[in-house]
C-alpha atoms as a PDB file:
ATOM      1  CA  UNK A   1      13.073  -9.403  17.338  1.00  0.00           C
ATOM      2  CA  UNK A   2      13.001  -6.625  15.730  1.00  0.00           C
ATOM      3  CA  UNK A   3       9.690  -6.081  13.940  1.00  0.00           C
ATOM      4  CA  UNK A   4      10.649  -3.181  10.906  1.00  0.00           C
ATOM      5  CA  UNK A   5      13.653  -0.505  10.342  1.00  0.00           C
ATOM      6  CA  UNK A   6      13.271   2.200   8.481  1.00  0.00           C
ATOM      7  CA  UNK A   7      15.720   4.804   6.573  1.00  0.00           C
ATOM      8  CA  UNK A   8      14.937   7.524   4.596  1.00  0.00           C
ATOM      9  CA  UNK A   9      16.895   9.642   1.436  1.00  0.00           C
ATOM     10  CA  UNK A  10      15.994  12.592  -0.062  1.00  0.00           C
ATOM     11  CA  UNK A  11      12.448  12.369   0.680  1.00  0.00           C
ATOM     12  CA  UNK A  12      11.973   9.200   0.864  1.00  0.00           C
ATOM     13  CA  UNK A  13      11.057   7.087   3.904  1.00  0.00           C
ATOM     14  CA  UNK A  14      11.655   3.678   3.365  1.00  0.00           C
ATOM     15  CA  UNK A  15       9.944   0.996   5.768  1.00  0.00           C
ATOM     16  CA  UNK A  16      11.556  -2.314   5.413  1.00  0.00           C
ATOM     17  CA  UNK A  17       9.718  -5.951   6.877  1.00  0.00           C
ATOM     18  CA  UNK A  18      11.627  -7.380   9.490  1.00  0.00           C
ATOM     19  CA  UNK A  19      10.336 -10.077  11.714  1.00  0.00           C
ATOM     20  CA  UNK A  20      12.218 -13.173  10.325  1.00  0.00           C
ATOM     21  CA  UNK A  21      12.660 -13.805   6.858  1.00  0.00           C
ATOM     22  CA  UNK A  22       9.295 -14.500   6.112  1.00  0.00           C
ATOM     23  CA  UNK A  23       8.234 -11.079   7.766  1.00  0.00           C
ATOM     24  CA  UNK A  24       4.368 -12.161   9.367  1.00  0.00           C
ATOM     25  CA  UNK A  25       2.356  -9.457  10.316  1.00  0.00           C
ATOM     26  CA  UNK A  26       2.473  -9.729  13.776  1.00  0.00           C
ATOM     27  CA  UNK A  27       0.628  -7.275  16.385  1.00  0.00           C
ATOM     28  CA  UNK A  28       3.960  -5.811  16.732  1.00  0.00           C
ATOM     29  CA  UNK A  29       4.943  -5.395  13.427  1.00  0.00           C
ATOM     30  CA  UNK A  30       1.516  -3.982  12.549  1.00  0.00           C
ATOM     31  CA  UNK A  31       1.737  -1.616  15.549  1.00  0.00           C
ATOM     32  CA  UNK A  32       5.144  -0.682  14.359  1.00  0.00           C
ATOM     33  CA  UNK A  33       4.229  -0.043  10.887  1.00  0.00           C
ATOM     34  CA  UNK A  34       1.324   1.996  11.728  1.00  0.00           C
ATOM     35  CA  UNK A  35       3.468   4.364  13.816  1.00  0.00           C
ATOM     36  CA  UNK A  36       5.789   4.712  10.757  1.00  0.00           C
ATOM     37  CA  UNK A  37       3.199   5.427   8.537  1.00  0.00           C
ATOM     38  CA  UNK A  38       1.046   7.852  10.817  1.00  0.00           C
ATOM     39  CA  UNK A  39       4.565   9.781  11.634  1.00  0.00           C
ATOM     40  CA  UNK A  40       5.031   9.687   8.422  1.00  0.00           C
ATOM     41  CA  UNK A  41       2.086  12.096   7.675  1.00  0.00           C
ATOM     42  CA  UNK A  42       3.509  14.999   9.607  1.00  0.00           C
ATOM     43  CA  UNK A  43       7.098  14.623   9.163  1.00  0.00           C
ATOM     44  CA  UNK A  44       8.551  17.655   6.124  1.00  0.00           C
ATOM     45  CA  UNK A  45      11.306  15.849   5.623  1.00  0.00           C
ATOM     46  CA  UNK A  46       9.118  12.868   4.206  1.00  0.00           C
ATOM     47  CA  UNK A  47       6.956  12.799   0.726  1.00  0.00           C
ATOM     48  CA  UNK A  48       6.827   9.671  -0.187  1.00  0.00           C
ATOM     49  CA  UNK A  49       6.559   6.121   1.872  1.00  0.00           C
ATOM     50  CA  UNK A  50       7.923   2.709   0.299  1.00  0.00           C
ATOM     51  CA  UNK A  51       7.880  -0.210   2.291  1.00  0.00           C
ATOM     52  CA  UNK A  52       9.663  -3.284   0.585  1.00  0.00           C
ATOM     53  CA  UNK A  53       9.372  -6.914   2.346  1.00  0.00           C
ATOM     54  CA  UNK A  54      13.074  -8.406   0.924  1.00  0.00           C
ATOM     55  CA  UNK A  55      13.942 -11.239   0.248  1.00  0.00           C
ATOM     56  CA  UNK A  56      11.386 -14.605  -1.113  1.00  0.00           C
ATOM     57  CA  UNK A  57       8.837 -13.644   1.091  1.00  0.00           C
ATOM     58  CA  UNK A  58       7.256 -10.292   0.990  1.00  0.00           C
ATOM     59  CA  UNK A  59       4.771 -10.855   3.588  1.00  0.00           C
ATOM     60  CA  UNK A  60       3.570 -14.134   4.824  1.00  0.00           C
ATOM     61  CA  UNK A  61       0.245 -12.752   6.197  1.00  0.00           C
ATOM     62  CA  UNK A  62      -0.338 -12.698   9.792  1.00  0.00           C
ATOM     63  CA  UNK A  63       1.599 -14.700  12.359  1.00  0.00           C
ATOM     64  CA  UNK A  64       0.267 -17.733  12.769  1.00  0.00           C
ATOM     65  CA  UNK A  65       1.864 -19.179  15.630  1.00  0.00           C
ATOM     66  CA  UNK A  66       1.552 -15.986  17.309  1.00  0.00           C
ATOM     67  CA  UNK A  67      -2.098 -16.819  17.105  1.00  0.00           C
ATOM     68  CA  UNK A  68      -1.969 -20.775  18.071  1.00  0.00           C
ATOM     69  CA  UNK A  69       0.219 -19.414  20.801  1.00  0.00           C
ATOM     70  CA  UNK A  70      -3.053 -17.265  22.537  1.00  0.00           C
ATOM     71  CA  UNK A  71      -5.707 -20.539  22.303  1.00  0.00           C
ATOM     72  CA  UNK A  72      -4.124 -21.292  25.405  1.00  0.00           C
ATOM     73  CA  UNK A  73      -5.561 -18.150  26.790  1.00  0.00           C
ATOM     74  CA  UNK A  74      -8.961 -18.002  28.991  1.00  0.00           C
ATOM     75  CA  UNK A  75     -11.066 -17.136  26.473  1.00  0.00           C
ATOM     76  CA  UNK A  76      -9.215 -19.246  23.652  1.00  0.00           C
ATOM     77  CA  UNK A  77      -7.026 -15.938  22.474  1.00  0.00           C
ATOM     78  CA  UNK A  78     -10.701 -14.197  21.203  1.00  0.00           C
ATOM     79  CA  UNK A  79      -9.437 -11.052  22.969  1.00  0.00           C
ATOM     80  CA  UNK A  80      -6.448 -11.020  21.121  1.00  0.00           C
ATOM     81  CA  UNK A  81      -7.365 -11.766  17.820  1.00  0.00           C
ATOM     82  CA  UNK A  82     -10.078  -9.043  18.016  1.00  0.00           C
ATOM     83  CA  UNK A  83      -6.963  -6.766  18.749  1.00  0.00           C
ATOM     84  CA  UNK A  84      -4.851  -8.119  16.178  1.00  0.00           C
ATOM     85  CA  UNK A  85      -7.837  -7.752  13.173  1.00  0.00           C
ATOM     86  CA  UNK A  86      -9.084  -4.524  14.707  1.00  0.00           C
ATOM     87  CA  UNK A  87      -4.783  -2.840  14.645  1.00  0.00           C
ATOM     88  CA  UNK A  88      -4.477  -4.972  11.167  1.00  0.00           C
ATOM     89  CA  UNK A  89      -7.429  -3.106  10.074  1.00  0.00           C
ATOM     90  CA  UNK A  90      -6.736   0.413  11.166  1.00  0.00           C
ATOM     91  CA  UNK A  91      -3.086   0.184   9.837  1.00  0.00           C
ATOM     92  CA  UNK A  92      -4.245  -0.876   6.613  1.00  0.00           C
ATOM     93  CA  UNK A  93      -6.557   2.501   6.226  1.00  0.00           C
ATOM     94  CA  UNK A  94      -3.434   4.217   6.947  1.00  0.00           C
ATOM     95  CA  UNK A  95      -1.685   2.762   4.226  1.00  0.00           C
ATOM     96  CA  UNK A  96      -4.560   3.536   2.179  1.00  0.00           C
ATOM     97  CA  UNK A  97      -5.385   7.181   3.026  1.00  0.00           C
ATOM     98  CA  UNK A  98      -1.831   7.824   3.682  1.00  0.00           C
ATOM     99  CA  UNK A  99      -1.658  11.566   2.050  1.00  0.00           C
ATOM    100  CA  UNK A 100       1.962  11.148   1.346  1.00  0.00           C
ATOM    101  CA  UNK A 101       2.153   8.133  -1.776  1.00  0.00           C
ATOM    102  CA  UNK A 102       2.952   4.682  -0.605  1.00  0.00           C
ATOM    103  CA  UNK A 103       4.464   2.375  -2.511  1.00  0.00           C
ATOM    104  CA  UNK A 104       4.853  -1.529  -2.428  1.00  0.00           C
ATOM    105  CA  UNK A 105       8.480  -3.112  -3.485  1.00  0.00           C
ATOM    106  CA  UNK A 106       8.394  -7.027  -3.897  1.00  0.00           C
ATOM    107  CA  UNK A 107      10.915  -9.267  -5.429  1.00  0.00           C
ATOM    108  CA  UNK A 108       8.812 -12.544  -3.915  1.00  0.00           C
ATOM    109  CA  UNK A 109       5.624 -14.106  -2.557  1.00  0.00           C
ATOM    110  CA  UNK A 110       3.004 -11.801  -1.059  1.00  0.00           C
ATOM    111  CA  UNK A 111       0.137 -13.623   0.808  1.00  0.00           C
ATOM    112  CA  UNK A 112      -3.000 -12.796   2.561  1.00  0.00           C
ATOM    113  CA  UNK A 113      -2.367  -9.687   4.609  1.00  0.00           C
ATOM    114  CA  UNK A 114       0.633  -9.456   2.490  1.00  0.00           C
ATOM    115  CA  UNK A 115      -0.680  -9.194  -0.491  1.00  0.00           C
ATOM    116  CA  UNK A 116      -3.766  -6.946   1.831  1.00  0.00           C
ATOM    117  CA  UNK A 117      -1.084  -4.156   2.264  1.00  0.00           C
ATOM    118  CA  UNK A 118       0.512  -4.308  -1.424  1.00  0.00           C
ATOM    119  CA  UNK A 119      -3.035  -3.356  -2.620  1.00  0.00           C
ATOM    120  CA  UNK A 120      -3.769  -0.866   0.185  1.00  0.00           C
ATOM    121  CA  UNK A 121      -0.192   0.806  -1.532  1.00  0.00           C
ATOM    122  CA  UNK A 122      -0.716   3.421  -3.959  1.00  0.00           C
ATOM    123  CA  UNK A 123       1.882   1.650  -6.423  1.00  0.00           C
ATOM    124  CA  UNK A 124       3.498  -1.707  -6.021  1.00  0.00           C
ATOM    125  CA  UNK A 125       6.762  -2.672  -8.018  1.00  0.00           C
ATOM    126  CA  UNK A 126       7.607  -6.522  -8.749  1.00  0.00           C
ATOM    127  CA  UNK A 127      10.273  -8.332  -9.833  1.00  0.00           C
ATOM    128  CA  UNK A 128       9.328 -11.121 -12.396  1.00  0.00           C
ATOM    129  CA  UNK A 129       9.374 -14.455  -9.978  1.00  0.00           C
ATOM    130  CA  UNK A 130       6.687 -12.231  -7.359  1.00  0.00           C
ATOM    131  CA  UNK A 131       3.693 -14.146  -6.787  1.00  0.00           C
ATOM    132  CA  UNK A 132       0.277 -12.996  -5.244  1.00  0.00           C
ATOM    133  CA  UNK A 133      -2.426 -15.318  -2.827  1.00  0.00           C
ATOM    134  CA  UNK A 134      -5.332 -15.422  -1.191  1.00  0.00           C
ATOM    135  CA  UNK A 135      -4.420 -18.510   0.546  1.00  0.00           C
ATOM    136  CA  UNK A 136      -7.154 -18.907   3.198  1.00  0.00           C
ATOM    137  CA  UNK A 137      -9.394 -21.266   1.383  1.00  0.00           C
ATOM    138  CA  UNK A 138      -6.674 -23.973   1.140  1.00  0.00           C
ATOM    139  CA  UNK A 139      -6.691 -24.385   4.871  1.00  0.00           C
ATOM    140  CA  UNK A 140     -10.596 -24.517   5.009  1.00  0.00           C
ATOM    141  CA  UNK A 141     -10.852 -20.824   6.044  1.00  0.00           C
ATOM    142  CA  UNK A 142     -11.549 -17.368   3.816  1.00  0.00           C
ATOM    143  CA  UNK A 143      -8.940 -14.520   3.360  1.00  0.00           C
ATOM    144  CA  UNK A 144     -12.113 -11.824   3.843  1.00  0.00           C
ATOM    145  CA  UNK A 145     -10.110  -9.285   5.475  1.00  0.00           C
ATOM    146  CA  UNK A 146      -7.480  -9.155   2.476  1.00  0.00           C
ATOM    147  CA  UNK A 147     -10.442  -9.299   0.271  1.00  0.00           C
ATOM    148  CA  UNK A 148     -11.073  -5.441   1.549  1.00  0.00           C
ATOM    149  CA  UNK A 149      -7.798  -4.018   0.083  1.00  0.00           C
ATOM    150  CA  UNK A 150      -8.105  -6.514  -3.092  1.00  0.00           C
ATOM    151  CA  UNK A 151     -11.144  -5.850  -4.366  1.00  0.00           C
ATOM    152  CA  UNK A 152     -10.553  -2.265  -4.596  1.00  0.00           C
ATOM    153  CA  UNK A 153      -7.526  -2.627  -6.760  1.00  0.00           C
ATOM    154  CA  UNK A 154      -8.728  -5.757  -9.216  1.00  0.00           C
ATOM    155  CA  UNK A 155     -12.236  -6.276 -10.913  1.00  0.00           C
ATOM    156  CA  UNK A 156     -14.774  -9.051  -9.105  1.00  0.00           C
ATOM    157  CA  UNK A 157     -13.838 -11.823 -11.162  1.00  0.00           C
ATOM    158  CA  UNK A 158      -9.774 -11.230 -10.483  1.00  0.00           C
ATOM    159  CA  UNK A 159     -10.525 -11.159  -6.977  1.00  0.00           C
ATOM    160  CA  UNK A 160     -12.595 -14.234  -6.711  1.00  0.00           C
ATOM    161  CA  UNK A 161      -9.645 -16.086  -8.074  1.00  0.00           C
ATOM    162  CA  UNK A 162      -7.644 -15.065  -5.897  1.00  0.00           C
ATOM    163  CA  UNK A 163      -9.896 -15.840  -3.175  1.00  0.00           C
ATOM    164  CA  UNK A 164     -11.998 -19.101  -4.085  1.00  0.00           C
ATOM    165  CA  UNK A 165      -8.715 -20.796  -5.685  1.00  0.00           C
ATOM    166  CA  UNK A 166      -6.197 -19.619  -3.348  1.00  0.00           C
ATOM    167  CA  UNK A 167      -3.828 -20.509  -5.784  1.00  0.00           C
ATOM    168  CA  UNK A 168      -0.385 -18.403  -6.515  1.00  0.00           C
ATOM    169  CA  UNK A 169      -0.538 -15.602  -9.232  1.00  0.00           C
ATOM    170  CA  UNK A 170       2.015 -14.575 -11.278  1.00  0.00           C
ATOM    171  CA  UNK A 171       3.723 -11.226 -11.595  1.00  0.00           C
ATOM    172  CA  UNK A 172       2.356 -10.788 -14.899  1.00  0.00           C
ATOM    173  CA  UNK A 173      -1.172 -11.824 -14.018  1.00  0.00           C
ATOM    174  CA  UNK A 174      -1.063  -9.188 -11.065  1.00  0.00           C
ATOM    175  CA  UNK A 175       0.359  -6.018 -13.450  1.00  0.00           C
ATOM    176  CA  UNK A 176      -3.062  -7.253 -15.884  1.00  0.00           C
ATOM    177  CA  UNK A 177      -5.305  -7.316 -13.367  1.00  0.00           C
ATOM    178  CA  UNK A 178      -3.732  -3.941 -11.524  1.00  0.00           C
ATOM    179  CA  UNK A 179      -2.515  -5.433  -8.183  1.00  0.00           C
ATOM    180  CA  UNK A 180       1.118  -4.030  -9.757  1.00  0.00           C
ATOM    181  CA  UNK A 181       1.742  -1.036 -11.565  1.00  0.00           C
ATOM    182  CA  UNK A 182       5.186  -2.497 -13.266  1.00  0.00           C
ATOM    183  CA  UNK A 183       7.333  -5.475 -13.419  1.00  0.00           C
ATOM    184  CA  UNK A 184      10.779  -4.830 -12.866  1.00  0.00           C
ATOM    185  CA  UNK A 185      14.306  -7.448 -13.267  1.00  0.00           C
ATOM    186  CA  UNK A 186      15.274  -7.984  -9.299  1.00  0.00           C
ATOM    187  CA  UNK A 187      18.651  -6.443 -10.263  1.00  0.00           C
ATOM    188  CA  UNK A 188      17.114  -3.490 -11.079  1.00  0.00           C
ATOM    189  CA  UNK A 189      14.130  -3.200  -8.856  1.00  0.00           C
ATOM    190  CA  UNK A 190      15.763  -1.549  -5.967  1.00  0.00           C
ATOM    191  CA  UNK A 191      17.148   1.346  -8.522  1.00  0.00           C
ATOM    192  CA  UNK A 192      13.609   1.977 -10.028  1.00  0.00           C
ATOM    193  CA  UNK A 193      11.613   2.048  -6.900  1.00  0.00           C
ATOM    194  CA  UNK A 194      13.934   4.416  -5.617  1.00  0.00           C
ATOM    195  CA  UNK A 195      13.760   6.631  -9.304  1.00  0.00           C
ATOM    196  CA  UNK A 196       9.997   6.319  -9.161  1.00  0.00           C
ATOM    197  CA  UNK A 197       9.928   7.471  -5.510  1.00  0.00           C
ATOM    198  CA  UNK A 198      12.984  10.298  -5.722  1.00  0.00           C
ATOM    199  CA  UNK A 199      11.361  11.898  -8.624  1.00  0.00           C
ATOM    200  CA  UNK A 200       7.628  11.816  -6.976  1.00  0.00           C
ATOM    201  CA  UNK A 201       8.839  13.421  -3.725  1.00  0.00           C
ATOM    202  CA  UNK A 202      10.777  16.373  -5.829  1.00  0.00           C
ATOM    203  CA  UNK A 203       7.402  17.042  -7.283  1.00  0.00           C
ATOM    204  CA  UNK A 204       4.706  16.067  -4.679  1.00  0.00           C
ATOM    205  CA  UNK A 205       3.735  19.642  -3.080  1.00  0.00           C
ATOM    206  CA  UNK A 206       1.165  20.376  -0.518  1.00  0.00           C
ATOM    207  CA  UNK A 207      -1.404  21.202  -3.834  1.00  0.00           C
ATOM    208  CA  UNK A 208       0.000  17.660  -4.709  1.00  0.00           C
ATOM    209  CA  UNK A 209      -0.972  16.331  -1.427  1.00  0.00           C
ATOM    210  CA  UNK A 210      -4.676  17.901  -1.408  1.00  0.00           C
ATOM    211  CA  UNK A 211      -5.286  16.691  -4.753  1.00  0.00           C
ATOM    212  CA  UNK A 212      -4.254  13.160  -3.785  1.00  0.00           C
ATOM    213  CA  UNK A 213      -6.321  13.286  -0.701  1.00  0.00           C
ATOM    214  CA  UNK A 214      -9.375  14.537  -2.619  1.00  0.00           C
ATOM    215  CA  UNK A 215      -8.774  11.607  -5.471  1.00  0.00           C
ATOM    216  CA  UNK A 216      -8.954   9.001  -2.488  1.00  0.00           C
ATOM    217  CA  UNK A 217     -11.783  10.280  -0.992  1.00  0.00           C
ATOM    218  CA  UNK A 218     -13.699  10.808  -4.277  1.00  0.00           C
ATOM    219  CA  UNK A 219     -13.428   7.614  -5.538  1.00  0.00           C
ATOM    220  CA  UNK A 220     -15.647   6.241  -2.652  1.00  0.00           C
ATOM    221  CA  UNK A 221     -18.190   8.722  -3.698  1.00  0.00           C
ATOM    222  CA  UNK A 222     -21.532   8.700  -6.321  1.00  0.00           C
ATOM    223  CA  UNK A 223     -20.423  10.345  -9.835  1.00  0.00           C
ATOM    224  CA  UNK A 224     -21.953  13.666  -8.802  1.00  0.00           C
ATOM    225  CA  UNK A 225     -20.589  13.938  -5.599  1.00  0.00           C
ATOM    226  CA  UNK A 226     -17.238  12.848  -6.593  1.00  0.00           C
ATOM    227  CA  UNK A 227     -17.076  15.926  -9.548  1.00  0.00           C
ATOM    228  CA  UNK A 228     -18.548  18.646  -6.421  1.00  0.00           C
ATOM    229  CA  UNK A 229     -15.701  17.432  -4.103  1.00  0.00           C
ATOM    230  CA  UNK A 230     -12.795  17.291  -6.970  1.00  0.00           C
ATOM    231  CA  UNK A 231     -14.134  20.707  -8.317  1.00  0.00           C
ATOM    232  CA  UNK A 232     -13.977  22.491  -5.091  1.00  0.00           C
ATOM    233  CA  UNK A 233     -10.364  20.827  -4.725  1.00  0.00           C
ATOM    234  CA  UNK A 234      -9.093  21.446  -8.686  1.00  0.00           C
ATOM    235  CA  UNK A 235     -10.668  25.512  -7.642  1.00  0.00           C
ATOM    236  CA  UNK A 236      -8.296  25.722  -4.342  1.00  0.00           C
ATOM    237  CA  UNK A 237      -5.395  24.004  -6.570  1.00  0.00           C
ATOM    238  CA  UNK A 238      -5.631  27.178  -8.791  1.00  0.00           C
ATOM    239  CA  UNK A 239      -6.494  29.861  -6.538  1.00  0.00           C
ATOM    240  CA  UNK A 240      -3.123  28.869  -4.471  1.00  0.00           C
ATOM    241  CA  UNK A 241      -0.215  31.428  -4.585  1.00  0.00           C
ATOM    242  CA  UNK A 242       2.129  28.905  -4.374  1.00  0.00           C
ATOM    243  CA  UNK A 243       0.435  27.424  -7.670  1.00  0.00           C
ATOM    244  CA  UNK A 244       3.711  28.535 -10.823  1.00  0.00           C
ATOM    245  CA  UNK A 245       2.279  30.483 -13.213  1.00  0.00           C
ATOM    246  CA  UNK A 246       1.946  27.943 -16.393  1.00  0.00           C
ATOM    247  CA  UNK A 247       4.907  28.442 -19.140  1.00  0.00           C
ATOM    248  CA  UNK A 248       4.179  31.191 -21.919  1.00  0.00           C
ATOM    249  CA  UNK A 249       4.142  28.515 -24.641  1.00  0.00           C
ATOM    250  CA  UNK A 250       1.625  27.190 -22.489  1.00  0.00           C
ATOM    251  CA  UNK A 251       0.105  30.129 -22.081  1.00  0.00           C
ATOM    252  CA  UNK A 252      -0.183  30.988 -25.634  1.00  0.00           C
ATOM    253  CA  UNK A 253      -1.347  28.109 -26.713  1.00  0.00           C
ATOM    254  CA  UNK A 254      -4.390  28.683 -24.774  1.00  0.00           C
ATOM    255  CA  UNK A 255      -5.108  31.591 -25.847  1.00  0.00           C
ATOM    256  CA  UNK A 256      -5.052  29.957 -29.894  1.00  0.00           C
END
């Protein structure tokens, strides 16, 4: 089965779910992704990186019966679950230091490591009837590798919710709590993802793509640190040649 396809417009690479309709993240599908994603980083023709799960189901989380399928290994499928959360893991980071922007699209239900790579996006788009778990305590267990990507898009207490509850969040919750950057009508979610994502690539440059890397990396950092490394990159930003001169209205304003 195939596991994702991908097309890509005008700068735009667009990584769609496949894997059945409820898209799990299985080793192959995170493999795949991670290719896409790491290619994705060297390829000029690419700026900007959307990947949309379609349909109800964003992202059912990891593939569970791919799992219950390796118990009957030797060692009770321990070797390949360490794979599976080691890839998962490493694919997310891509997602999240990806130096070209990703972006989420989801007009349905995004759960554990489904909702894990929404948050690892840059942005994330929904369409009103989304909804957002952390369903792992429901089945006696603890979603504490989505919890990585989570908490560094929502406050503690947003995150706990998610996590101790495991209940389903609405789209509305998720844009207040910053798990979604805007809430969009399914009709006209597809057309504003791709407006969002068109007009970033025309402007994202390679200045554009140091000063994105430098904001990630930053944000990790103590207050002081974080102003040293974004002043050394804001300095390199303006000593570039390929930096426009700013407008004269600009200009003269300045100088008043």
């Amino acid at each position: 089965m195939e596991q994702i396809s991908t097309s890509r417009s005008h700068g735009v690479l667009t990584v769609t779910l496949e894997n059945g309709t409820a898209h799990p993240l299985s080793l192959g599908m995170i493999r795949a992704l991670h290719k896409a994603v790491a290619d994705a980083q060297t390829d000029d023709d690419t700026s900007v990186i959307v990947i949309h799960g379609p349909g109800k189901i964003f992202c059912a989380g990891h593939d569970l019966k791919e799992i219950a399928a390796h118990r009957a290994d030797p060692d009770h499928g321990r070797a390949y679950v360490t794979e599976l959360f080691e890839a998962c893991a490493e694919m997310m980071q891509a997602v999240a230091n990806s130096a070209k922007p990703t972006i989420a699209r989801t007009e349905g239900i995004a759960t554990a490591a489904g909702l894990q790579l929404i948050a690892a996006c840059d942005l994330a788009y929904a369409a009103p009837q989304a909804r957002f778990c952390l369903p792992g305590i429901r089945r006696g267990g603890f979603c504490t590798t989505p919890s990585v990507a989570v908490a560094r898009a929502v406050g503690r207490k947003a995150l706990m919710k998610l996590a101790l509850t495991g209940e389903d969040q609405t789209a509305d919750w998720a844009l207040a709590q910053g798990l979604v950057t805007e809430i969009v009508a399914e009709d006209a979610l597809a057309a504003r993802v791709d407006e969002v994502a068109q007009t970033l690539a025309g402007r994202f440059s390679a200045i554009s793509q140091a000063g994105l890397a430098a904001t990630k990396a930053q944000v990790a950092l103590p207050l002081d640190q974080a102003y040293a490394l974004a002043t050394e990159a804001m300095i390199g930003h303006f000593m570039d040649p390929a930096l426009p001169d700013p407008p004269l209205a600009s200009r003269k304003s300045a100088a008043e």
